[in-house]
C-alpha atoms as a PDB file:
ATOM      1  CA  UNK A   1      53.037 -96.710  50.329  1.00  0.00           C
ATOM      2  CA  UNK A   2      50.568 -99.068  51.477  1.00  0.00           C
ATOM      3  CA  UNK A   3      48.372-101.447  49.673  1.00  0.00           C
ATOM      4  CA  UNK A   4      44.935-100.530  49.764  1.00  0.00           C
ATOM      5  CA  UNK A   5      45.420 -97.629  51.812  1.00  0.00           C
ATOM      6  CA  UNK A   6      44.093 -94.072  50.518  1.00  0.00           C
ATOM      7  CA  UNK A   7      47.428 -91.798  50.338  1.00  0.00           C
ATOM      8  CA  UNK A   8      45.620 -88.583  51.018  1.00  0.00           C
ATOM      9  CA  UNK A   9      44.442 -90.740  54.568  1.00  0.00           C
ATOM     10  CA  UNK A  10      47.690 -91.527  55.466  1.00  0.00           C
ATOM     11  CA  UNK A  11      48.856 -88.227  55.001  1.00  0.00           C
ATOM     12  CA  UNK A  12      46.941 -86.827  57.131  1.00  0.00           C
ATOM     13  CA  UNK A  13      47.167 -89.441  59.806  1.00  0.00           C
ATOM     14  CA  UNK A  14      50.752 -89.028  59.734  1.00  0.00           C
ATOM     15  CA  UNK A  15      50.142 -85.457  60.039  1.00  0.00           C
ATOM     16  CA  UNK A  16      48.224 -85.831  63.377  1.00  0.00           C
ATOM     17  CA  UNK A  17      50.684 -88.113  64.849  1.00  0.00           C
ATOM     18  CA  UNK A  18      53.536 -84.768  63.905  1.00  0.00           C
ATOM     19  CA  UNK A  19      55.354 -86.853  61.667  1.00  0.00           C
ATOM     20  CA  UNK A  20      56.553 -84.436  58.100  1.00  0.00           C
ATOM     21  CA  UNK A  21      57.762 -85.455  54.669  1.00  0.00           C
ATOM     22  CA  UNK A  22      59.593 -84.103  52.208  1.00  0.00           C
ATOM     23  CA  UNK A  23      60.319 -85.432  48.724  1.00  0.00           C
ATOM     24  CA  UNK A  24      64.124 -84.487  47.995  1.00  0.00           C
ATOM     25  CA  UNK A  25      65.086 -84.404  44.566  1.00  0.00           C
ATOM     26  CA  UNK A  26      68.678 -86.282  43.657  1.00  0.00           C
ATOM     27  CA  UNK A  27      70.157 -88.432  41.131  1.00  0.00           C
ATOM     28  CA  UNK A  28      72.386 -90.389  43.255  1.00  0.00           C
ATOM     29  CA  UNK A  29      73.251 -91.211  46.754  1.00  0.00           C
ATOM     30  CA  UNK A  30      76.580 -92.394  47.999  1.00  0.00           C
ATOM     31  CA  UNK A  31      76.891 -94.027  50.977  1.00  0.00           C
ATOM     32  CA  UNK A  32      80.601 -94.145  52.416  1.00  0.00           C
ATOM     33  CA  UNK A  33      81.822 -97.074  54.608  1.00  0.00           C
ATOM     34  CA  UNK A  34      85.311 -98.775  54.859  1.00  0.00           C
ATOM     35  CA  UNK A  35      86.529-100.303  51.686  1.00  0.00           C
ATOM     36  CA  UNK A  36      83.521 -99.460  49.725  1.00  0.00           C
ATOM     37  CA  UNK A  37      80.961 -97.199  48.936  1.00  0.00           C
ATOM     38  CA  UNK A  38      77.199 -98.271  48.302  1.00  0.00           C
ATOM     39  CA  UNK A  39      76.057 -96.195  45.497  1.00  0.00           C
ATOM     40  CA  UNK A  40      72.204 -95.679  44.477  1.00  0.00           C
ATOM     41  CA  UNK A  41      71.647 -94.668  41.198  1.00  0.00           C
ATOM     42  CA  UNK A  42      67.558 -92.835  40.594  1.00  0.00           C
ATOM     43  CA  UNK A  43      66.699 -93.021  43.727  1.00  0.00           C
ATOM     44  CA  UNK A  44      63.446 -91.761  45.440  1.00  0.00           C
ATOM     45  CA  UNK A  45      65.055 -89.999  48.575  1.00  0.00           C
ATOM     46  CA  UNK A  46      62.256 -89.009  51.379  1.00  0.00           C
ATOM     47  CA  UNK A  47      62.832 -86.957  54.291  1.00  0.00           C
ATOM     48  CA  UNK A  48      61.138 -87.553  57.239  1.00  0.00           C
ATOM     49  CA  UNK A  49      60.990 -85.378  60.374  1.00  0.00           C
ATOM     50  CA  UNK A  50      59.525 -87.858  62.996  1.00  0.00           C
ATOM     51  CA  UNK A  51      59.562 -86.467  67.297  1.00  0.00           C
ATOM     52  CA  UNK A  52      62.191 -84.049  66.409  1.00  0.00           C
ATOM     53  CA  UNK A  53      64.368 -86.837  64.513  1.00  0.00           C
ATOM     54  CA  UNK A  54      65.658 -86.721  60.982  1.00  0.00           C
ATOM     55  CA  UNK A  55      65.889 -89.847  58.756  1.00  0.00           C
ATOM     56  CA  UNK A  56      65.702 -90.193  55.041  1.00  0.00           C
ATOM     57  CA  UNK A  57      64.351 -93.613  53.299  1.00  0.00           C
ATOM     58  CA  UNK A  58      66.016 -94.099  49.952  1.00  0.00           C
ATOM     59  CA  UNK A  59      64.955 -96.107  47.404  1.00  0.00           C
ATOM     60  CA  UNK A  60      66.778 -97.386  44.098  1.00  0.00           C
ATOM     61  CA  UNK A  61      69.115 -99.377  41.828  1.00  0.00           C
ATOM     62  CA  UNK A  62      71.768-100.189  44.359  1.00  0.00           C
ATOM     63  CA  UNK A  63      75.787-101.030  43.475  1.00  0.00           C
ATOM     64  CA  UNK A  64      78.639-101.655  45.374  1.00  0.00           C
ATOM     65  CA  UNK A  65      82.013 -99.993  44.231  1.00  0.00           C
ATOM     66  CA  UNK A  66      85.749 -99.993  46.028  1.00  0.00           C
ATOM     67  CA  UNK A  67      86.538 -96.751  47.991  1.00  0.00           C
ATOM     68  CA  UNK A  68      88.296 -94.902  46.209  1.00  0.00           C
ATOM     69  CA  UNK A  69      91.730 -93.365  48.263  1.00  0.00           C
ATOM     70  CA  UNK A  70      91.381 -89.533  48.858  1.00  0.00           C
ATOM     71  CA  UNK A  71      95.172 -88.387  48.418  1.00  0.00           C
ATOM     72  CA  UNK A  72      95.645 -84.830  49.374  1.00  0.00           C
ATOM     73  CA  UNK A  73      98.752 -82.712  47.322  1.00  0.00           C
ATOM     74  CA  UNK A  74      99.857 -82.227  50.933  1.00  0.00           C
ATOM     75  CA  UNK A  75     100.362 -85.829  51.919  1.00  0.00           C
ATOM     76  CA  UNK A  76     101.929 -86.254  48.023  1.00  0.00           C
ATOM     77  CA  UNK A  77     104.810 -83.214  49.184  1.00  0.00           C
ATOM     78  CA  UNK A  78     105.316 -84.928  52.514  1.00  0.00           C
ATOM     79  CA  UNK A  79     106.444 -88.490  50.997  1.00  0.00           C
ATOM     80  CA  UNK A  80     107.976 -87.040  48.452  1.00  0.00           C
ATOM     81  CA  UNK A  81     110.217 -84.955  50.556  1.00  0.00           C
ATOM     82  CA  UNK A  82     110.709 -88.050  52.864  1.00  0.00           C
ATOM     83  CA  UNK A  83     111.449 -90.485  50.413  1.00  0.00           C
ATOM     84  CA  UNK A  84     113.214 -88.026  47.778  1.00  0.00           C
ATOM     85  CA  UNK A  85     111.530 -88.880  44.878  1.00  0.00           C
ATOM     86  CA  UNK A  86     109.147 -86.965  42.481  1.00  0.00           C
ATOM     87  CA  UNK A  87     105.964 -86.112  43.426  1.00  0.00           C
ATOM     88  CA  UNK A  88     104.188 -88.344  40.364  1.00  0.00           C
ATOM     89  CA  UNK A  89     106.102 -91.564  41.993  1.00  0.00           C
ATOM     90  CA  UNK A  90     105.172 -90.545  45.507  1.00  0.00           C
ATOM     91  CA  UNK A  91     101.520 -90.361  44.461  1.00  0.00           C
ATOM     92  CA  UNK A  92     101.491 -93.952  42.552  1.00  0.00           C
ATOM     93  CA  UNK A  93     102.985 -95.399  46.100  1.00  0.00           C
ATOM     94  CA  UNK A  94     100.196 -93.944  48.278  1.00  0.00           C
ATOM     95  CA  UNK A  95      97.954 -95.602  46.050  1.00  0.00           C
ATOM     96  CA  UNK A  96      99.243 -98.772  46.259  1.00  0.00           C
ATOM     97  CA  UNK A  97      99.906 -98.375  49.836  1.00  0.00           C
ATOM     98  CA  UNK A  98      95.684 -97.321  49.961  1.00  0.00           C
ATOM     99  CA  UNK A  99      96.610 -94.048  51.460  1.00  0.00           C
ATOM    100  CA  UNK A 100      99.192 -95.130  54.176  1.00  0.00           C
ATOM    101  CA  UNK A 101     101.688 -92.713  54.081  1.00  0.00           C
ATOM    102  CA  UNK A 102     104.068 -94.379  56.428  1.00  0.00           C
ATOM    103  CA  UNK A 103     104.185 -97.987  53.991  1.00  0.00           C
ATOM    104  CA  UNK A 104     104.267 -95.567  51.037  1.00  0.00           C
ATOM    105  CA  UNK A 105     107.402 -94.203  52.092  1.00  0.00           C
ATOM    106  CA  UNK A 106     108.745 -97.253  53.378  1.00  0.00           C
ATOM    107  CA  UNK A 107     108.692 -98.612  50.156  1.00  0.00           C
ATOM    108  CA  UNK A 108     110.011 -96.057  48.341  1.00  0.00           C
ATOM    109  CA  UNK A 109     113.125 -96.033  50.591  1.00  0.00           C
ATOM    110  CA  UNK A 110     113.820-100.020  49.899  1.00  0.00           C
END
């Protein structure tokens, strides 16, 4: 962790001062935001439990990759019913629309 620093030390210093780690074993970690998703491929995820707190530190090969659009069957019925077409074409407009359901329809209706 530190340079130079005896590990079995800082354990226990950390240990006085109530702060608790846990190793958590994963093979990827997605992190969700708008418009993309920050993925971490073999990462070293650590838990820490710090003054009643929870945080994780996360180490690893890092990409970036576009958010993909969660489409529900429901919202696939509902502008196909609106827009009276098939439920394959009303799917390939949400998409395009990136999940609006309202411009999806809109466009189908032109």
């Amino acid at each position: 962790m530190f340079p130079g620093i005896d590990s079995r030390a800082m354990e226990q210093a950390m240990k006085k001062m109530g702060i608790k780690q846990q190793d958590i074993p994963a093979s990827e970690v997605i992190i969700k935001s708008q418009g993309k998703d920050i993925v971490i491929t073999n990462p070293k995820v650590v838990k820490v439990l710090m003054m009643g707190q929870e945080s994780f530190q996360i180490t690893g090969s890092t990409e970036e990759r576009e958010a993909a659009v969660e489409i529900s069957e429901e919202d696939v019925k509902t502008v196909a019913e609106q827009a009276g077409v098939t439920g394959y074409e009303a799917r390939k407009a949400i998409e395009e629309a990136n999940g609006d359901l309202a411009e999806a329809i809109m466009k189908l209706k032109a």
